[in-house]
Protein backbone atom coordinates (compact mmCIF):
# COMPACT_ATOMS: atom_id res chain seq x y z
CA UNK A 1 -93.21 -49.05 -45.54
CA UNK A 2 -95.63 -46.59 -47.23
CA UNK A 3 -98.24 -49.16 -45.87
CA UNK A 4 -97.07 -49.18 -42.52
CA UNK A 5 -96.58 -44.91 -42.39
CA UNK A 6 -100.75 -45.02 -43.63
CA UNK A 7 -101.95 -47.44 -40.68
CA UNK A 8 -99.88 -45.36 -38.00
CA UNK A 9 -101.07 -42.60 -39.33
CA UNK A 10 -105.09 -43.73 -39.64
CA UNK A 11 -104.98 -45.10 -35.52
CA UNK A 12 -103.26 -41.78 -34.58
CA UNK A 13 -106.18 -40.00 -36.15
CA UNK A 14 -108.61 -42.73 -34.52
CA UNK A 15 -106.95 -42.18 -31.25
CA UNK A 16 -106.92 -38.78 -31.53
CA UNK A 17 -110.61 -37.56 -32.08
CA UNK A 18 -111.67 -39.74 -28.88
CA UNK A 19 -110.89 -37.21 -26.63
CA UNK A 20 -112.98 -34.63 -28.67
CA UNK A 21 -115.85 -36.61 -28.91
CA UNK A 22 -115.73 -37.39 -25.54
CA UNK A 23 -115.38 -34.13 -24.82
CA UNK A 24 -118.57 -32.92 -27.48
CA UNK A 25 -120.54 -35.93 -25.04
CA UNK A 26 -120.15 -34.69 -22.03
CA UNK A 27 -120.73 -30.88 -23.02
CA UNK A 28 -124.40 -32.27 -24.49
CA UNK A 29 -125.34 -34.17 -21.50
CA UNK A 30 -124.56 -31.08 -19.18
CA UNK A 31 -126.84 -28.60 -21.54
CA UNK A 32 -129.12 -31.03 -21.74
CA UNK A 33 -130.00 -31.90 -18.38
CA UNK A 34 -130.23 -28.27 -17.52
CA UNK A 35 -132.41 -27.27 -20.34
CA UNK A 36 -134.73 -30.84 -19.33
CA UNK A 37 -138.00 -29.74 -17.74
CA UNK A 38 -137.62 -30.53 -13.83
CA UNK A 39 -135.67 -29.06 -11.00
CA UNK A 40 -133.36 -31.67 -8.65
CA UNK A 41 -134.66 -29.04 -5.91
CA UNK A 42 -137.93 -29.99 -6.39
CA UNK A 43 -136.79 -33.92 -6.57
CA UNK A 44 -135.46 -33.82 -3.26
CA UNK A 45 -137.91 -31.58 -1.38
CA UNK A 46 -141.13 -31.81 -2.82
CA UNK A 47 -143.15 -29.01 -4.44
CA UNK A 48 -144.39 -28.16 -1.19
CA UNK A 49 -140.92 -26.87 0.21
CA UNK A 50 -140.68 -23.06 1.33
CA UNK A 51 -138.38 -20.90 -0.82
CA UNK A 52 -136.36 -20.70 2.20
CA UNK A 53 -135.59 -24.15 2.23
CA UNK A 54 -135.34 -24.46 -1.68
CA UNK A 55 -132.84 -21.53 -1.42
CA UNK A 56 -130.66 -22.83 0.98
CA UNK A 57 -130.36 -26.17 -0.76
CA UNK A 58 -130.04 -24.85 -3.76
CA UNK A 59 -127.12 -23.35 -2.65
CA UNK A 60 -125.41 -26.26 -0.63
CA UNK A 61 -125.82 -28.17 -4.13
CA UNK A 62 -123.98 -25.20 -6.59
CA UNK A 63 -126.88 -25.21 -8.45
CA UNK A 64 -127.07 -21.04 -7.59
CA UNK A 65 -124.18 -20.44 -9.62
CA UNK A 66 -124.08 -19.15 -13.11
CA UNK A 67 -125.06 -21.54 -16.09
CA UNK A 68 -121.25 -21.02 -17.57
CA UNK A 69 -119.74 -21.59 -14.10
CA UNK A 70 -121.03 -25.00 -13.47
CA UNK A 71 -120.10 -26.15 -16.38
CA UNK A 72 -116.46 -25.26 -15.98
CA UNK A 73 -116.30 -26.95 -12.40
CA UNK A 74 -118.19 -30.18 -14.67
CA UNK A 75 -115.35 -30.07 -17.28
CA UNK A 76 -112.48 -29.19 -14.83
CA UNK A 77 -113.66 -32.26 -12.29
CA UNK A 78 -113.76 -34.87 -15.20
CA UNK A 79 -110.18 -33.46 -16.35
CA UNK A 80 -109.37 -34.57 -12.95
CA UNK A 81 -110.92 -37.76 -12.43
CA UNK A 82 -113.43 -36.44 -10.14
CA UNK A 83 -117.51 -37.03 -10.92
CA UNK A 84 -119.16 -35.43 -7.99
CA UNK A 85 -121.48 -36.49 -5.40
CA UNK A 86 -124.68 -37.33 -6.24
CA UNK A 87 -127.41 -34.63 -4.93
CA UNK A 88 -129.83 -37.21 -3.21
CA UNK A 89 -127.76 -39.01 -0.84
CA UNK A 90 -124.36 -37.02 -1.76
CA UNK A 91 -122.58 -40.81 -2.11
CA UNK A 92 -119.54 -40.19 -4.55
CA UNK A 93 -120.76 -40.66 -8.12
CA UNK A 94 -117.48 -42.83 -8.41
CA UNK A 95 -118.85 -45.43 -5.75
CA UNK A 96 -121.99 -45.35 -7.15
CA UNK A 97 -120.52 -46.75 -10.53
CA UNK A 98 -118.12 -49.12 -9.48
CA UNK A 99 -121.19 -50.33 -7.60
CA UNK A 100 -123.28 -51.19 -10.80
CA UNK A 101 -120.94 -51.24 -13.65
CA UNK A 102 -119.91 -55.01 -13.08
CA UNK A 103 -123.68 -55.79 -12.75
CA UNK A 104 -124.02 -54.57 -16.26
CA UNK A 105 -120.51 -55.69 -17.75
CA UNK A 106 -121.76 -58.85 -16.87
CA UNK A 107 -125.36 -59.26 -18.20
CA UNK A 108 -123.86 -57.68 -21.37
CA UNK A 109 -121.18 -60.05 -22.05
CA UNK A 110 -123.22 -62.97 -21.66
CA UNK A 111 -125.81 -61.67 -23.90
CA UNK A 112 -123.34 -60.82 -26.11
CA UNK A 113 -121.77 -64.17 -26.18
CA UNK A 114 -125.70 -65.66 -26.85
CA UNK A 115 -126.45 -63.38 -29.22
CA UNK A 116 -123.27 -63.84 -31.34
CA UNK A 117 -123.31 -68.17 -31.15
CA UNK A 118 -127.67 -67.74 -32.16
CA UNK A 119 -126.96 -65.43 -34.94
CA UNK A 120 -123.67 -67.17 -36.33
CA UNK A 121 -125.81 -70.24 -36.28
CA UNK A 122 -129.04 -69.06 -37.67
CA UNK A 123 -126.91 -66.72 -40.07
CA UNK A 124 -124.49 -69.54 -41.41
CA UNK A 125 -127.55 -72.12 -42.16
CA UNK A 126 -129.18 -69.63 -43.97
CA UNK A 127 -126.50 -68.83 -46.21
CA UNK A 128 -125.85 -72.32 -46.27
CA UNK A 129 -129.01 -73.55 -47.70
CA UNK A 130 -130.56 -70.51 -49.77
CA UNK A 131 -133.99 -69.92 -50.26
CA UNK A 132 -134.98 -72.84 -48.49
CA UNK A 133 -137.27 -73.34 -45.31
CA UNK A 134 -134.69 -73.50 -43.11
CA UNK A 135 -133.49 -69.54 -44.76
CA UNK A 136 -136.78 -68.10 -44.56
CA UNK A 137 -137.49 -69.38 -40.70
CA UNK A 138 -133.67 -67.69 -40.26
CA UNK A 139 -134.96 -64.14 -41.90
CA UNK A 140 -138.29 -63.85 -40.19
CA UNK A 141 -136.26 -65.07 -36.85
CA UNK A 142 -133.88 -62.24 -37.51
CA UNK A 143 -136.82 -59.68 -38.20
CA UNK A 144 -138.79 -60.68 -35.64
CA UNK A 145 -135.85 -60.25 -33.01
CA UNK A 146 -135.22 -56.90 -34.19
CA UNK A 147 -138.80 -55.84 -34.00
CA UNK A 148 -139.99 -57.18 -31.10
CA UNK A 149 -140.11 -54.34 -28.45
CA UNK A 150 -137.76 -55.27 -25.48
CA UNK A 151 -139.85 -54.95 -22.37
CA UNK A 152 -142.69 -57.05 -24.00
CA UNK A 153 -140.05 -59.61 -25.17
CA UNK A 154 -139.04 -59.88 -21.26
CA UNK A 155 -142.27 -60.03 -19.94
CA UNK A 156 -143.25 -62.70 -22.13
CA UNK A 157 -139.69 -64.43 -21.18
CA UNK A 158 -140.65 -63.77 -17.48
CA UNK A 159 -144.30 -65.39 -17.94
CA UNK A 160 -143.39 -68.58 -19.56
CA UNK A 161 -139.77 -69.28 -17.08
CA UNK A 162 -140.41 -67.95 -14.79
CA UNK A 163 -144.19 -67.57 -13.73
CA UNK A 164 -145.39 -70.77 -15.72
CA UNK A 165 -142.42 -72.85 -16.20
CA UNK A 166 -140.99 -72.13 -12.33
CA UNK A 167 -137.83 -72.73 -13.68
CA UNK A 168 -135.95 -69.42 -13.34
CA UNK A 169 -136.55 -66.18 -11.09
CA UNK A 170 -138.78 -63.78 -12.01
CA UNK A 171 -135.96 -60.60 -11.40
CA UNK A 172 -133.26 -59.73 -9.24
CA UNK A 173 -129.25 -60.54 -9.13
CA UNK A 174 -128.68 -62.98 -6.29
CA UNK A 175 -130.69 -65.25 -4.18
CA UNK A 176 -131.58 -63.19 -1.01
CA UNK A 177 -131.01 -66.52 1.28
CA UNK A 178 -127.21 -66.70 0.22
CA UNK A 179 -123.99 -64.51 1.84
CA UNK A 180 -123.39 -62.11 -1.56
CA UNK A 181 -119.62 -63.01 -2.58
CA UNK A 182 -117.47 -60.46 -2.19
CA UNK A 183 -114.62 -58.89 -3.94
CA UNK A 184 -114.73 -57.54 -7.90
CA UNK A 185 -118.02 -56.80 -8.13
CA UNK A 186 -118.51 -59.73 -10.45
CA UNK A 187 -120.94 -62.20 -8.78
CA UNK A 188 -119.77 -64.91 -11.65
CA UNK A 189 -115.71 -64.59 -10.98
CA UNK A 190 -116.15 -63.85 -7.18
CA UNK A 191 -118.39 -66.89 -6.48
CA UNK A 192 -116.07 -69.07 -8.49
CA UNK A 193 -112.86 -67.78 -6.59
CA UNK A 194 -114.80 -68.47 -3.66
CA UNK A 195 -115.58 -71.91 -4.35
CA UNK A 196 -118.91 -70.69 -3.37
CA UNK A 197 -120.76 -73.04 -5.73
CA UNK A 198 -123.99 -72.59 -4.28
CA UNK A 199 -123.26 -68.70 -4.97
CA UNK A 200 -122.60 -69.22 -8.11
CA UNK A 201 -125.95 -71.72 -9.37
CA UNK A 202 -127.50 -68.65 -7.58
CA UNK A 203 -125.93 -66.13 -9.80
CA UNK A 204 -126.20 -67.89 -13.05
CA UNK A 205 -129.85 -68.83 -12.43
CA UNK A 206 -130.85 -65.10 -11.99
CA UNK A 207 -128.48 -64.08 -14.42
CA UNK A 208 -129.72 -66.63 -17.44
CA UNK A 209 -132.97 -64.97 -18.42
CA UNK A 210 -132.06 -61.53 -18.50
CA UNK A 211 -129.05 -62.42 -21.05
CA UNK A 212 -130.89 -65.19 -22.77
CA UNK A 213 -133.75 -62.10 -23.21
CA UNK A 214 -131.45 -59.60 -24.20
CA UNK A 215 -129.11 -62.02 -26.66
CA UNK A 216 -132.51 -63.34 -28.33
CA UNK A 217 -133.22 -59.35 -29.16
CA UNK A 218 -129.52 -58.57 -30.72
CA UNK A 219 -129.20 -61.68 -32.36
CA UNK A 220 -131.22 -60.88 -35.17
CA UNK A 221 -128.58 -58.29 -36.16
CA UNK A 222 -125.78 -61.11 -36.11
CA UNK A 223 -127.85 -63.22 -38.23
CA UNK A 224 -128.92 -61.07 -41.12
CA UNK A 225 -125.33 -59.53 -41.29
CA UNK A 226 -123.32 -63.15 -41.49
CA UNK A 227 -126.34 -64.33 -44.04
CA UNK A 228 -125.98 -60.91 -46.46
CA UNK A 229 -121.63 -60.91 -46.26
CA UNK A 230 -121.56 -64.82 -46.44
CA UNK A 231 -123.82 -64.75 -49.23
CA UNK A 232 -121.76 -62.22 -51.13
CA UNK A 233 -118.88 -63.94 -50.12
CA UNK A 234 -120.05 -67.31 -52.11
CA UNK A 235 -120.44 -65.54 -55.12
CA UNK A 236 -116.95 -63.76 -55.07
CA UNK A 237 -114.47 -64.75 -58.10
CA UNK A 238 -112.11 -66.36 -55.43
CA UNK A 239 -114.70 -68.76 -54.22
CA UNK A 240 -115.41 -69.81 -57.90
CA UNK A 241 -111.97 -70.16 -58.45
CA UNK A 242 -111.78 -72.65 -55.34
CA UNK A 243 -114.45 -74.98 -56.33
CA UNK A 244 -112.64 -74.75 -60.37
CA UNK A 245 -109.80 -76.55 -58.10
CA UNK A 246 -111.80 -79.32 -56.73
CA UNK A 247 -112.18 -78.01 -53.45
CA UNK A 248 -115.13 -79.38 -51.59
CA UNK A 249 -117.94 -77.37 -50.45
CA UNK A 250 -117.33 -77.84 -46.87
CA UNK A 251 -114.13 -76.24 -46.86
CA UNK A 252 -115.01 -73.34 -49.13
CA UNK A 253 -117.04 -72.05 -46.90
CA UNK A 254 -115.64 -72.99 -43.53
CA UNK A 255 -112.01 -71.87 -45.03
CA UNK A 256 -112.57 -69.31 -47.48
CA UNK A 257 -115.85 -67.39 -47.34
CA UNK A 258 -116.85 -67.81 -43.60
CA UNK A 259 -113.57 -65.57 -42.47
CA UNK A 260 -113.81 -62.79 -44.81
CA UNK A 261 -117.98 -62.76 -43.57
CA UNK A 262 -116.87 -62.60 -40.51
CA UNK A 263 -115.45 -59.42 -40.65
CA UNK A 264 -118.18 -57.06 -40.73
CA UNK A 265 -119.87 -58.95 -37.98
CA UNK A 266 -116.79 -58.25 -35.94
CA UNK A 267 -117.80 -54.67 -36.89
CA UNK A 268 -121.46 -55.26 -35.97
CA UNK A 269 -120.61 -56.58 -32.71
CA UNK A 270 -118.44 -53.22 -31.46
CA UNK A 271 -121.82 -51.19 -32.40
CA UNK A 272 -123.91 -53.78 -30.99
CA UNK A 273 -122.21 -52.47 -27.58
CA UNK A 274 -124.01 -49.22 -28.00
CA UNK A 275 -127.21 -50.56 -28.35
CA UNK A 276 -126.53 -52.90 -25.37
CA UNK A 277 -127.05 -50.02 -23.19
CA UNK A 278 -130.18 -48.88 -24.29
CA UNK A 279 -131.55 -52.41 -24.79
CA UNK A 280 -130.21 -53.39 -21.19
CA UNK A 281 -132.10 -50.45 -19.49
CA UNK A 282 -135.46 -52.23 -20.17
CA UNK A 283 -134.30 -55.37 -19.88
CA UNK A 284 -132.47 -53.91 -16.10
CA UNK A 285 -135.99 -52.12 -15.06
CA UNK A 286 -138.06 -55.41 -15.81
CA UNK A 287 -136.09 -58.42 -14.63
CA UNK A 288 -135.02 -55.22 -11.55
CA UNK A 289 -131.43 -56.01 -12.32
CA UNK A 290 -129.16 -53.91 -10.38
CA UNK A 291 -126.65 -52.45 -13.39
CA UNK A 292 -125.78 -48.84 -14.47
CA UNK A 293 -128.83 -48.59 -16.51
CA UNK A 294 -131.05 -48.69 -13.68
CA UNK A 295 -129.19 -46.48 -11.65
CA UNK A 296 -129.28 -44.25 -14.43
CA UNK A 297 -133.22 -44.37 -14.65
CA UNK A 298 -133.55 -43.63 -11.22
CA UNK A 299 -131.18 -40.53 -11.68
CA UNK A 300 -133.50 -39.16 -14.17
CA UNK A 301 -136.45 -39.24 -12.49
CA UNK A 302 -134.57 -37.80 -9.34
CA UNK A 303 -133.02 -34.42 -11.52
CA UNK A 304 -129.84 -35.96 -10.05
CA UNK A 305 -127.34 -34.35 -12.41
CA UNK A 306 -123.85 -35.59 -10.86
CA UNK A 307 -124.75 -39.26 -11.26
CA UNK A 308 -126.63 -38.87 -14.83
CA UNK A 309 -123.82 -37.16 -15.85
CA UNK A 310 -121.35 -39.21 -14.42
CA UNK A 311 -122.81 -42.53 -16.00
CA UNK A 312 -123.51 -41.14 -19.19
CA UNK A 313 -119.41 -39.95 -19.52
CA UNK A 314 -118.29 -43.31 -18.22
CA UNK A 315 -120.16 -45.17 -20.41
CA UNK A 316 -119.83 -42.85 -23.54
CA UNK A 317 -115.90 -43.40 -23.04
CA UNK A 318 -116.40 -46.87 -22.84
CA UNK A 319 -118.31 -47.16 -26.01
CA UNK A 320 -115.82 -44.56 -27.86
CA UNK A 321 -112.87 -46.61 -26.82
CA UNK A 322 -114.53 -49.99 -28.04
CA UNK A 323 -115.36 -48.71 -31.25
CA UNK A 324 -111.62 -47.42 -31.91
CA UNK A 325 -110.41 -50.52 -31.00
CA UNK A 326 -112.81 -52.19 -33.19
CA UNK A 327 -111.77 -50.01 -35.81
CA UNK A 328 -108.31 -50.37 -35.17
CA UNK A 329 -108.38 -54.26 -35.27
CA UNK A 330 -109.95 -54.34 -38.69
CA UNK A 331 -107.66 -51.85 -40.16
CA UNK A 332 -104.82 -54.71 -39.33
CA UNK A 333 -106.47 -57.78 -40.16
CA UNK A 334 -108.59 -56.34 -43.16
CA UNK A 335 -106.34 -55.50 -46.00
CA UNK A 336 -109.11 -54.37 -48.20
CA UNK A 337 -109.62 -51.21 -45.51
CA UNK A 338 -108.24 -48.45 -46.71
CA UNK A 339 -106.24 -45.73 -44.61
């Protein structure tokens, strides 16, 4: 019972804090962008505008308002669900998400998925087979990944698939000679509900390189991780005990240690989300993949404040809400964790 009381009590906590740190987030974004050199003003209208103009749109925007103003109308819209219009093109910030957010939902998961099935694999026959070829090729592959700058990594990718090879397109989402599927926003699930399946070879020909790029580059991390916790794991007093019974070696590790190594990849992976967004910005500029990183480029470079903010809050919430669920699910399948 005691037991019980301490893991209510440690996701009520985790639970909790999320709305304060999304809350801390948001606050540094809005200071932040307003202390960034650059005026949205001068974005829109050039630096050759009269101060008449300049005025007058600097009004129509809210931007004339005090500092401490702004940000209450910032902080009282997101209390109510609302994100603004964006100060270019004044589409809702909201439309502007929904818009690219599947884009990038998508590339991530699939990189994801690649990333997690290279490292487990490079990972496992490393701690397999210690100290041998096959482990050092594994731990100079998983330095090498993490190392290798990602808009180099994808203009390599680009030259030898794309360029050399012919085999893949150089960038985009979709073939421009097929009807775009439409419904979720998800060209993968929409084609397929379609039974568009000339949509979807389209889709998952444009969509392979940019994941296989991106998975290659996280990877790394999956691989080191389930080589250091498996190789700890084969040295624990429980595993010693297990080959004392006659177990065999193939079920030691595929029953014993491999689960409990497992585990802090499962942790690896919900930080590995974070990083997916700052990875997946390169990776969206180069391969000119139409996701919420890109959008969130060209909102930078246009002063656009509604839509950087917007993005950044959206995906700061996802992240935050990953991560306590991440934490959450090892606290009830990990009893070493303690509350």
């Amino acid at each position: 019972m005691a037991k019980e009381r301490a893991l209510f009590k440690y996701c009520a906590t985790r639970i909790a804090l999320t709305p304060l740190m999304l809350w801390l987030i948001s606050t540094l974004v809005f200071l932040m962008l307003r202390v960034a050199p650059g005026d949205p003003v001068d974005a829109i209208l050039g630096n050759r505008a009269n101060e008449a103009a300049r005025f007058a749109l600097r009004t129509r925007l809210g931007l004339d308002k005090p500092l401490w103003e702004q940000y209450l109308n910032f902080i009282g819209g997101l209390l109510k669900g609302k994100l603004g219009e964006s100060l270019t093109n004044q589409e809702p910030v909201k439309e502007i998400i929904a818009g690219a957010l599947p884009a990038t939902i998508e590339l991530g998961t699939i990189a994801l998925l690649i990333a997690i099935c290279i490292g487990i694999v490079v990972g496992f026959s490393g701690a397999a087979k210690r100290e041998s070829k096959i482990d050092l090729l594994g731990r100079v592959f998983g330095i090498s990944t993490y190392a290798l700058p990602p808009f180099w990594a994808a203009m390599m990718m680009q030259l030898l698939f794309a360029v050399h090879l012919g085999w893949l397109p150089v960038g985009g989402r979709f073939p421009p000679s097929l009807i775009t599927p439409q419904g979720s926003g998800f060209l993968i699930l929409d084609s397929f509900l379609a039974g568009d399946w000339l949509a979807l070879q389209g889709t998952l020909r444009h969509l392979f390189l940019p994941a296989l790029t991106l998975g290659i580059l996280l990877s790394g991390i999956f691989s080191r991780s389930l080589r250091l916790n498996l190789g700890k794991a084969l040295k624990a007093d429980y595993i010693e005990a297990a080959r004392s019974r006659g177990i065999s070696e193939k079920k030691i590790i595929t029953k014993h240690a491999l689960p409990n190594a497992l585990l802090p990849v499962l942790t690896i992976a919900g930080i590995t989300i974070a990083s997916l967004i700052g990875g997946a910005l390169l990776i969206e500029v180069t391969f000119s993949w139409p996701g919420i990183a890109l959008k969130l480029q060209e909102a930078i470079s246009q002063r656009d404040y509604p839509v950087v903010q917007g993005i950044v809050v959206v995906i700061a919430s996802l992240v935050v809400l990953i991560s306590v669920l991440i934490d959450l699910v090892i606290a009830v399948i990990d009893p070493r964790v303690q509350y």
